[in-house]
Protein backbone atom coordinates (compact mmCIF):
# COMPACT_ATOMS: atom_id res chain seq x y z
CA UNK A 1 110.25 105.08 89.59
CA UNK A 2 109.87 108.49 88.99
CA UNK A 3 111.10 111.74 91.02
CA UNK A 4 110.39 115.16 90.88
CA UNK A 5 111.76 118.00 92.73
CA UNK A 6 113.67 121.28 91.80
CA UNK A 7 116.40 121.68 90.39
CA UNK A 8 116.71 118.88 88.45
CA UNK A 9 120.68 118.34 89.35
CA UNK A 10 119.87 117.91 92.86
CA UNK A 11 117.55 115.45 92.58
CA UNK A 12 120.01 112.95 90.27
CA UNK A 13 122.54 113.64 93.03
CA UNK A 14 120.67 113.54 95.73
CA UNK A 15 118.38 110.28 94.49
CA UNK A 16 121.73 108.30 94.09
CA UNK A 17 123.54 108.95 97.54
CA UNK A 18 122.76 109.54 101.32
CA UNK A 19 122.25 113.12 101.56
CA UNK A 20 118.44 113.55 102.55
CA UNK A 21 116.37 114.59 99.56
CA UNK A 22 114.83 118.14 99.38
CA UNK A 23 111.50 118.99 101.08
CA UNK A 24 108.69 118.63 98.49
CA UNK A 25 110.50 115.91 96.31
CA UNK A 26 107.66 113.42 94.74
CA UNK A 27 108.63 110.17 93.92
CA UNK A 28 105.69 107.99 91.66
CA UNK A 29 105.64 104.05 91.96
CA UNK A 30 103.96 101.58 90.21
CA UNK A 31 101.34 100.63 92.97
CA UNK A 32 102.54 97.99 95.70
CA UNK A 33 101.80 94.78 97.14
CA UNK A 34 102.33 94.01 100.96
CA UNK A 35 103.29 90.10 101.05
CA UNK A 36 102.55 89.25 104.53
CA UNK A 37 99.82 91.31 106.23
CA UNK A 38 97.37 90.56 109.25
CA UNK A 39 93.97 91.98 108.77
CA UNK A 40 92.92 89.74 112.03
CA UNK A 41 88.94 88.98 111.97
CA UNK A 42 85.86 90.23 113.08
CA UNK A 43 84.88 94.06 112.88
CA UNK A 44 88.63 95.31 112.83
CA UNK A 45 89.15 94.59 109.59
CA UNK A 46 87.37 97.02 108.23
CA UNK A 47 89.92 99.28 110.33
CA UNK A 48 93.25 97.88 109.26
CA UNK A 49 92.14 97.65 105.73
CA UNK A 50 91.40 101.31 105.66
CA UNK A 51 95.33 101.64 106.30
CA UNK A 52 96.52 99.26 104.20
CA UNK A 53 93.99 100.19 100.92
CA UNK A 54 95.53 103.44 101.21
CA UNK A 55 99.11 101.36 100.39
CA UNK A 56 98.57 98.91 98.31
CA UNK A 57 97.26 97.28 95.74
CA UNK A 58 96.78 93.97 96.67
CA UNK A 59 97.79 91.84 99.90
CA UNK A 60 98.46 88.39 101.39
CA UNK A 61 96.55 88.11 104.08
CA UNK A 62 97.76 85.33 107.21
CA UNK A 63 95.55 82.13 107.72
CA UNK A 64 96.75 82.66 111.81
CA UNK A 65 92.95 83.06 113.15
CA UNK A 66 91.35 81.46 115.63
CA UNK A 67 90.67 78.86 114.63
CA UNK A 68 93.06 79.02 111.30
CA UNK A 69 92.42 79.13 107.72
CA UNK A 70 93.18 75.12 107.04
CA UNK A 71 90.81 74.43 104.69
CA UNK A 72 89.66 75.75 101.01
CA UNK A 73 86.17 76.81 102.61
CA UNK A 74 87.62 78.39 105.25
CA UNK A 75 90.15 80.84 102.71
CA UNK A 76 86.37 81.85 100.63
CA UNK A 77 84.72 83.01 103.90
CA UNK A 78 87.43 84.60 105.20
CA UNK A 79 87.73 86.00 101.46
CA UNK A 80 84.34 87.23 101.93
CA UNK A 81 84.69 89.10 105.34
CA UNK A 82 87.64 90.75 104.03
CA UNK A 83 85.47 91.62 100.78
CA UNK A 84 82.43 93.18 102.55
CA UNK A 85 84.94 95.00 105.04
CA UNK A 86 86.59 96.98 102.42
CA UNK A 87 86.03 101.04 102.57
CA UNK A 88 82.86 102.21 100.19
CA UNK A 89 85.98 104.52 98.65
CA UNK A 90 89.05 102.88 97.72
CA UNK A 91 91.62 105.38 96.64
CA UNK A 92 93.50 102.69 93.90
CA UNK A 93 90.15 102.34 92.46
CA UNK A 94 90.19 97.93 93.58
CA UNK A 95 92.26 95.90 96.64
CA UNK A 96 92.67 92.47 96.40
CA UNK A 97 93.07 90.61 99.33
CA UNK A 98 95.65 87.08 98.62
CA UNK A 99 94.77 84.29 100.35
CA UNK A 100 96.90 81.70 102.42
CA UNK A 101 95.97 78.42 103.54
CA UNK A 102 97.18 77.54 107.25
CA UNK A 103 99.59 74.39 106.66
CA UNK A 104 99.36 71.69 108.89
CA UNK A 105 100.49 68.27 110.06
CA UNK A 106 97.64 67.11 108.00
CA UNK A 107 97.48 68.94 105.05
CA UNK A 108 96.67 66.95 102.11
CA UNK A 109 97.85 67.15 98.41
CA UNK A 110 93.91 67.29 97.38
CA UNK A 111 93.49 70.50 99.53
CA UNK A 112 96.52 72.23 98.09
CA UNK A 113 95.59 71.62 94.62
CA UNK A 114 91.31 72.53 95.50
CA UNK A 115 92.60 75.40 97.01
CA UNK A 116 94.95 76.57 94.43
CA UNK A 117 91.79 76.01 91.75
CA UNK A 118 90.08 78.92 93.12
CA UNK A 119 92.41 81.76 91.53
CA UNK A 120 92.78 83.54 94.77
CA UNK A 121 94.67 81.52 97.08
CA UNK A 122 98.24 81.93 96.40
CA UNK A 123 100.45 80.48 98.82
CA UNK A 124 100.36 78.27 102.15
CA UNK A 125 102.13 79.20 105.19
CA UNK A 126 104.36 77.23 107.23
CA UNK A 127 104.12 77.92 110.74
CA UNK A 128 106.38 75.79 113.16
CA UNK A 129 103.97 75.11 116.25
CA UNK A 130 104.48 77.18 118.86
CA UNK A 131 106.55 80.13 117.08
CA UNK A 132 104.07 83.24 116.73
CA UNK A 133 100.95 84.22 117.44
CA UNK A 134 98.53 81.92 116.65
CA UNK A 135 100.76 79.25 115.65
CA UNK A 136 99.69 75.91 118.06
CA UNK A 137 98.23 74.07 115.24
CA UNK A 138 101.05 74.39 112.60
CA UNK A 139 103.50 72.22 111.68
CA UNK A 140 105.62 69.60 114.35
CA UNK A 141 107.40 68.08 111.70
CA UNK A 142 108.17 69.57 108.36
CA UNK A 143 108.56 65.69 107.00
CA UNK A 144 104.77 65.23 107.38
CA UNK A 145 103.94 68.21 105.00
CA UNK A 146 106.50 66.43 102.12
CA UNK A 147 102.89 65.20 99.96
CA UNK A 148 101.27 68.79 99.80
CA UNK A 149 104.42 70.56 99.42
CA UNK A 150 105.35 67.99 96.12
CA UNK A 151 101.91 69.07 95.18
CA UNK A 152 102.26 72.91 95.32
CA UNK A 153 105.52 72.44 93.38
CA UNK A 154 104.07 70.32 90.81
CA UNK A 155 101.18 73.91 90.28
CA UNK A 156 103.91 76.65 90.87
CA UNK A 157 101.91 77.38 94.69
CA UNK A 158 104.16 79.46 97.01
CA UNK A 159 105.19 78.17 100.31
CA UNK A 160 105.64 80.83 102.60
CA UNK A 161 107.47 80.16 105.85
CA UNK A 162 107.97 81.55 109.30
CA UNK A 163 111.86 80.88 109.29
CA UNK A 164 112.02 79.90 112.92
CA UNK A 165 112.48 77.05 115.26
CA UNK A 166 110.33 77.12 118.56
CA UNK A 167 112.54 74.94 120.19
CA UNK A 168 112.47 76.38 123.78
CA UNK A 169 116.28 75.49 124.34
CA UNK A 170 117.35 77.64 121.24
CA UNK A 171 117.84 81.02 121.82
CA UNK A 172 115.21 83.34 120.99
CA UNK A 173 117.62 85.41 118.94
CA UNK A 174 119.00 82.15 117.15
CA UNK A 175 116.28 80.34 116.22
CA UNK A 176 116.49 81.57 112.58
CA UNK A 177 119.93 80.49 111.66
CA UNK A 178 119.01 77.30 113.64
CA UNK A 179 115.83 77.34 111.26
CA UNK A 180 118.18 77.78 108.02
CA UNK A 181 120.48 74.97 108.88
CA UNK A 182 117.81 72.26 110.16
CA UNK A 183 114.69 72.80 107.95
CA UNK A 184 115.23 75.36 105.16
CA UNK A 185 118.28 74.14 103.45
CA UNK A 186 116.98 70.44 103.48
CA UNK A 187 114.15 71.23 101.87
CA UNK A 188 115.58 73.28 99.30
CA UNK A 189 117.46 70.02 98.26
CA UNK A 190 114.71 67.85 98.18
CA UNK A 191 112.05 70.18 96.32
CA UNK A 192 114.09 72.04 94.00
CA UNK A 193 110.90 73.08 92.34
CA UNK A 194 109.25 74.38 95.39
CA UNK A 195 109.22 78.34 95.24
CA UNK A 196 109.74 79.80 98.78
CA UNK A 197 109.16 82.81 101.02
CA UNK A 198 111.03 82.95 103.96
CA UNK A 199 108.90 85.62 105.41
CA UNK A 200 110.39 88.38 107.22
CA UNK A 201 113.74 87.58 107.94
CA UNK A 202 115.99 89.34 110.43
CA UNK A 203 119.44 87.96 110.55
CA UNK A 204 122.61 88.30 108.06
CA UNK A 205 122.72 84.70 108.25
CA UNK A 206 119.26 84.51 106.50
CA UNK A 207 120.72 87.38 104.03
CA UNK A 208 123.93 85.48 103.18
CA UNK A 209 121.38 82.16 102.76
CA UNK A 210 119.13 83.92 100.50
CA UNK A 211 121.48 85.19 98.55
CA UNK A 212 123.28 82.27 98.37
CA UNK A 213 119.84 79.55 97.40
CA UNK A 214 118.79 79.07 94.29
CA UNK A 215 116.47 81.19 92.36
CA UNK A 216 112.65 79.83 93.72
CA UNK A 217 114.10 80.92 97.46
CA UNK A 218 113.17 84.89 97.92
CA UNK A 219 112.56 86.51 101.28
CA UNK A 220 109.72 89.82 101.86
CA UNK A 221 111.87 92.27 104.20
CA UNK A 222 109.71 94.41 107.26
CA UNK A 223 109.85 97.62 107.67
CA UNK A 224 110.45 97.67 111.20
CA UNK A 225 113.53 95.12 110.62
CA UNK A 226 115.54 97.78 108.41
CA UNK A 227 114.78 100.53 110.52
CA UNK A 228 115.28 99.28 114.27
CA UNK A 229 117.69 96.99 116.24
CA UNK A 230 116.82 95.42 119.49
CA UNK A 231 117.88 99.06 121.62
CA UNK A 232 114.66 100.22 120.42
CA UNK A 233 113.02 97.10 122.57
CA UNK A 234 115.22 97.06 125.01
CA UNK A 235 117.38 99.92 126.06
CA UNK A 236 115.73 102.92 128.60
CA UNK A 237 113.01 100.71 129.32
CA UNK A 238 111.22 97.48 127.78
CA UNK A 239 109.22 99.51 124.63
CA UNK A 240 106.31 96.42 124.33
CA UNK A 241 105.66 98.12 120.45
CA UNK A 242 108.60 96.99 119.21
CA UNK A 243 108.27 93.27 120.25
CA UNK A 244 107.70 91.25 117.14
CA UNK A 245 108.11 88.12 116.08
CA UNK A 246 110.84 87.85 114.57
CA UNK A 247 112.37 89.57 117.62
CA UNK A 248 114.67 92.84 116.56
CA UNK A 249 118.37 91.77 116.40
CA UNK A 250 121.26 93.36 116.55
CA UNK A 251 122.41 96.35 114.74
CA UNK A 252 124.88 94.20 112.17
CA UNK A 253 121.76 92.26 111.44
CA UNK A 254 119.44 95.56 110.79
CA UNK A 255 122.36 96.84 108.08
CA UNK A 256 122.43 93.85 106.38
CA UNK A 257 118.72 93.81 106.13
CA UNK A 258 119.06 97.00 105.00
CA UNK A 259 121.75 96.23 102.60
CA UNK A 260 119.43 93.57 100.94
CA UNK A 261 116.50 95.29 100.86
CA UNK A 262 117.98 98.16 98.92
CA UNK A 263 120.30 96.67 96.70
CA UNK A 264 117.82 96.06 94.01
CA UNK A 265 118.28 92.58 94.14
CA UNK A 266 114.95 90.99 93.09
CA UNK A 267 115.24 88.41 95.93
CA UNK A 268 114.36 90.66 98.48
CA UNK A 269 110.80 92.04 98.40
CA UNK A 270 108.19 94.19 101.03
CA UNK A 271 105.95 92.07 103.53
CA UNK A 272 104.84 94.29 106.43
CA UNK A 273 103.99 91.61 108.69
CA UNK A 274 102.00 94.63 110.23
CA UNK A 275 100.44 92.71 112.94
CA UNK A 276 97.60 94.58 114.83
CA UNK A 277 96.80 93.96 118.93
CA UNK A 278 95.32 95.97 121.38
CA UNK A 279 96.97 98.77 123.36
CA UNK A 280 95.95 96.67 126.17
CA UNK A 281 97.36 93.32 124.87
CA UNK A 282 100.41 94.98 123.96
CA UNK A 283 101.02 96.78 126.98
CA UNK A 284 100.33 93.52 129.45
CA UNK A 285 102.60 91.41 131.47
CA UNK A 286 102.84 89.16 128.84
CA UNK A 287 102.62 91.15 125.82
CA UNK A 288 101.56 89.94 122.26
CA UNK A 289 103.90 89.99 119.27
CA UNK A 290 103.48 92.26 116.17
CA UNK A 291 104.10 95.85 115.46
CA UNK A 292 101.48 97.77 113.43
CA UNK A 293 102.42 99.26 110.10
CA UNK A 294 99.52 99.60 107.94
CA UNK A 295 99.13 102.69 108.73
CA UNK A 296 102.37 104.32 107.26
CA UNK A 297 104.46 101.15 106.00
CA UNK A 298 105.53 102.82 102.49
CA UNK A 299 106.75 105.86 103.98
CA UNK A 300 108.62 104.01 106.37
CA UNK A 301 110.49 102.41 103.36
CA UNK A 302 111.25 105.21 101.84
CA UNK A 303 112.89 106.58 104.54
CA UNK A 304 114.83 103.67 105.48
CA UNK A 305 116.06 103.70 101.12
CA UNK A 306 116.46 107.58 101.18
CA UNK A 307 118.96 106.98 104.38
CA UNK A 308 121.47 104.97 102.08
CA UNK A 309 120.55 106.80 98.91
CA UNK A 310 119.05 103.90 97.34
CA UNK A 311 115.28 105.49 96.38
CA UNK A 312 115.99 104.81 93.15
CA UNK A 313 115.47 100.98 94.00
CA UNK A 314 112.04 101.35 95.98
CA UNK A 315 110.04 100.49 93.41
CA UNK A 316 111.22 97.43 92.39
CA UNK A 317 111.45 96.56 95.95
CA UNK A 318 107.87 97.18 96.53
CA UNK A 319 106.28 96.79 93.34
CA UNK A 320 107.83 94.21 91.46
CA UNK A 321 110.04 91.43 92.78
CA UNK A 322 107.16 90.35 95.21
CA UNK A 323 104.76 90.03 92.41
CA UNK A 324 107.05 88.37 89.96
CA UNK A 325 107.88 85.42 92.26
CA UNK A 326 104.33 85.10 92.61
CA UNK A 327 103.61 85.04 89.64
CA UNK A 328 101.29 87.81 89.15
CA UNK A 329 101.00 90.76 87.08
CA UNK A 330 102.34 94.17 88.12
CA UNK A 331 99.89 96.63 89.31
CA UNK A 332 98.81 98.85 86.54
CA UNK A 333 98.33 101.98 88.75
CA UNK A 334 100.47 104.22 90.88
CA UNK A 335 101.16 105.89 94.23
CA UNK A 336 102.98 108.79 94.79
CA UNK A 337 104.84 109.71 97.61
CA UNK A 338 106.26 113.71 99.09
CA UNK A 339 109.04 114.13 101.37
CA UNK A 340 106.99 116.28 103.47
CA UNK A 341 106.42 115.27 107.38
CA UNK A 342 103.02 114.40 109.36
CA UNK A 343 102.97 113.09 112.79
CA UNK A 344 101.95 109.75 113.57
CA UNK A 345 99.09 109.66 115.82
CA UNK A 346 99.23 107.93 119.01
CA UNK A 347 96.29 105.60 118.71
CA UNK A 348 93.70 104.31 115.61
CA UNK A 349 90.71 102.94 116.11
CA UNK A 350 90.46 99.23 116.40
CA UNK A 351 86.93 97.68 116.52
CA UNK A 352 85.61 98.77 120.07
CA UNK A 353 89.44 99.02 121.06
CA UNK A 354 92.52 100.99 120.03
CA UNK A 355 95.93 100.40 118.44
CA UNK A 356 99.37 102.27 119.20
CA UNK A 357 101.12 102.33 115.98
CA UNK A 358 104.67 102.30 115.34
CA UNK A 359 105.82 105.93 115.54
CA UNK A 360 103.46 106.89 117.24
CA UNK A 361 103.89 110.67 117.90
CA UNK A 362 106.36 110.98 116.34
CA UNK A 363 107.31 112.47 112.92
CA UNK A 364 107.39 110.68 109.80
CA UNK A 365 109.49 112.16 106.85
CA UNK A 366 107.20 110.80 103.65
CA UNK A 367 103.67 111.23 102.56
CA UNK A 368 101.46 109.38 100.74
CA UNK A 369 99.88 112.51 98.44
CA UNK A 370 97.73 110.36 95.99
């Protein structure tokens, strides 16, 4: 990481505590990765990867269509729209899109290792049924997946997993300690091997865990997690935005999140889970889950590290851990980021439709500069 601003003894000071950098400080990165992104299908990709292009580097993109990415065919033609969707100018010079395979009941060891064959899809994802958007056809019993996950440990795959039961008597704000305790730990102890995501966790429970598992458990961190707690849903009115899956918690949970995230602990690594719906899907009686990031997910990390004075730790954060676990090489370029503020505007296009992005009109302290 690299930071420039004026003088030289305020940055050092300033880069190291939590007393706001100057106005006008630059901070270079080696380019990121997002680990968990929704590009969705259809003619809005071509919208949500003209956000996210301007972020990153390369990005795993989620199998949760309808219907889902099961198959090895499936993950090239989705491959393909993503491909022909991408902006005539992209400003890294190249995006890579990651693919996923949608893991199911049914999921054989001979699709894992086809899929894995192709060079370009990474990891499969482990919905339980019923817990997200798009999730009906994933997993009912984690036992049933046992052959293809002893197959992506045997070729170093990536298992990526939505840490959550859907059991409708659990508690929607414990169903990831529930998911820790019933499902994650044993299959830690039965496929020691088996290098893990747990995607987007929101709990201290899941930071103690993590922290706690062996070395082929990580977990990507969202922006939204280290920045909100469940007020921002809830409190002066229900703020449908904010409602993601997993749901915001409560404010111990968002400073341990925070904690983790900027430690520099190369466990912890970005995933967005930027999740795009309609305003009017969003803003329904029964609202989708997902808040939209793509837009302006870097500079929402860097404000969330320059509150605890931990910039100094973004990069490997958002750069490096997430590609070392997957086994990929660093990004060769950069980004470079300006604490100087823009303000977020209240809707992008989406298709024929529009998205409200998070922050929207509101001010946002970092920008991306080139």
């Amino acid at each position: 990481i690299l930071l420039s601003t004026s003088p030289r003894s305020t940055m050092e000071s300033t880069a190291c505590s939590s007393i706001p950098v100057p106005e006008g400080t630059k901070i270079t990165l080696t380019l990121p990765d997002d680990f968990h992104h929704h590009f969705r299908e259809g003619p809005v990709m071509a919208d949500v990867l003209e956000h996210a292009t301007q972020q990153f580097g390369r990005a795993i993109a989620m199998p949760n269509l309808k219907p889902p990415v099961t198959t090895t065919e499936k993950a090239i033609k989705y491959r393909d729209a993503l491909l022909a969707s991408l902006p005539s100018q992209l400003p890294h010079g190249s995006f890579q899109p990651l693919m996923t395979l949608y893991l199911t009941d049914n999921t054989t060891p001979e699709e894992v290792r086809k899929a894995h064959a192709t060079g370009f899809v990474q990891a499969c994802k482990y919905y339980p049924a019923g817990a997200t958007t798009n999730s009906d056809a994933g997993v009912t019993d984690v036992k049933k997946t046992y052959p293809a996950l002893r197959a992506m440990a045997e070729i170093g795959m990536v298992l990526c997993i939505h840490s959550e039961v859907s059991t409708p008597t659990i508690d929607i704000f414990d169903r990831e300690p529930v998911f820790i305790d019933e499902i994650i730990k044993p299959l830690v102890a039965e496929m020691p091997n088996l290098k893990i995501v747990m995607e987007h966790i929101s709990t201290k429970e899941a930071v103690d865990y993590v922290l706690s598992a062996p070395s082929n458990v990580k977990a990507s961190i969202t922006c939204h997690h280290i920045l909100y707690n469940r007020n921002a849903l809830l409190v002066g009115g229900i703020k449908p935005h904010f409602y993601c899956l997993p749901i915001l918690k409560r404010e111990c949970h968002r400073e341990a999140l925070l904690e983790a995230a900027t430690s520099g602990n190369p466990k912890f690594f970005l995933g967005t889970d930027s999740a795009p719906h309609t305003v009017e899907s969003k803003e329904s009686a029964c609202g989708c889950a997902g808040a939209y990031t793509a837009h302006a997910a870097l500079q929402l990390y860097a404000e969330a590290f320059e509150s605890v004075g931990k910039l100094k730790n973004l990069e490997g954060f958002c750069s490096h851990y997430g590609a070392d676990h997957y086994g990929l090489p660093r990004n060769e370029g950069t980004i470079t980021l300006e604490k100087k503020e823009w303000v977020v505007p209240m809707r992008y296009k989406f298709g024929v439709n529009e998205v409200r992005p998070l922050r929207a009109g509101e001010v946002i302290s970092w920008s991306i500069v080139s």
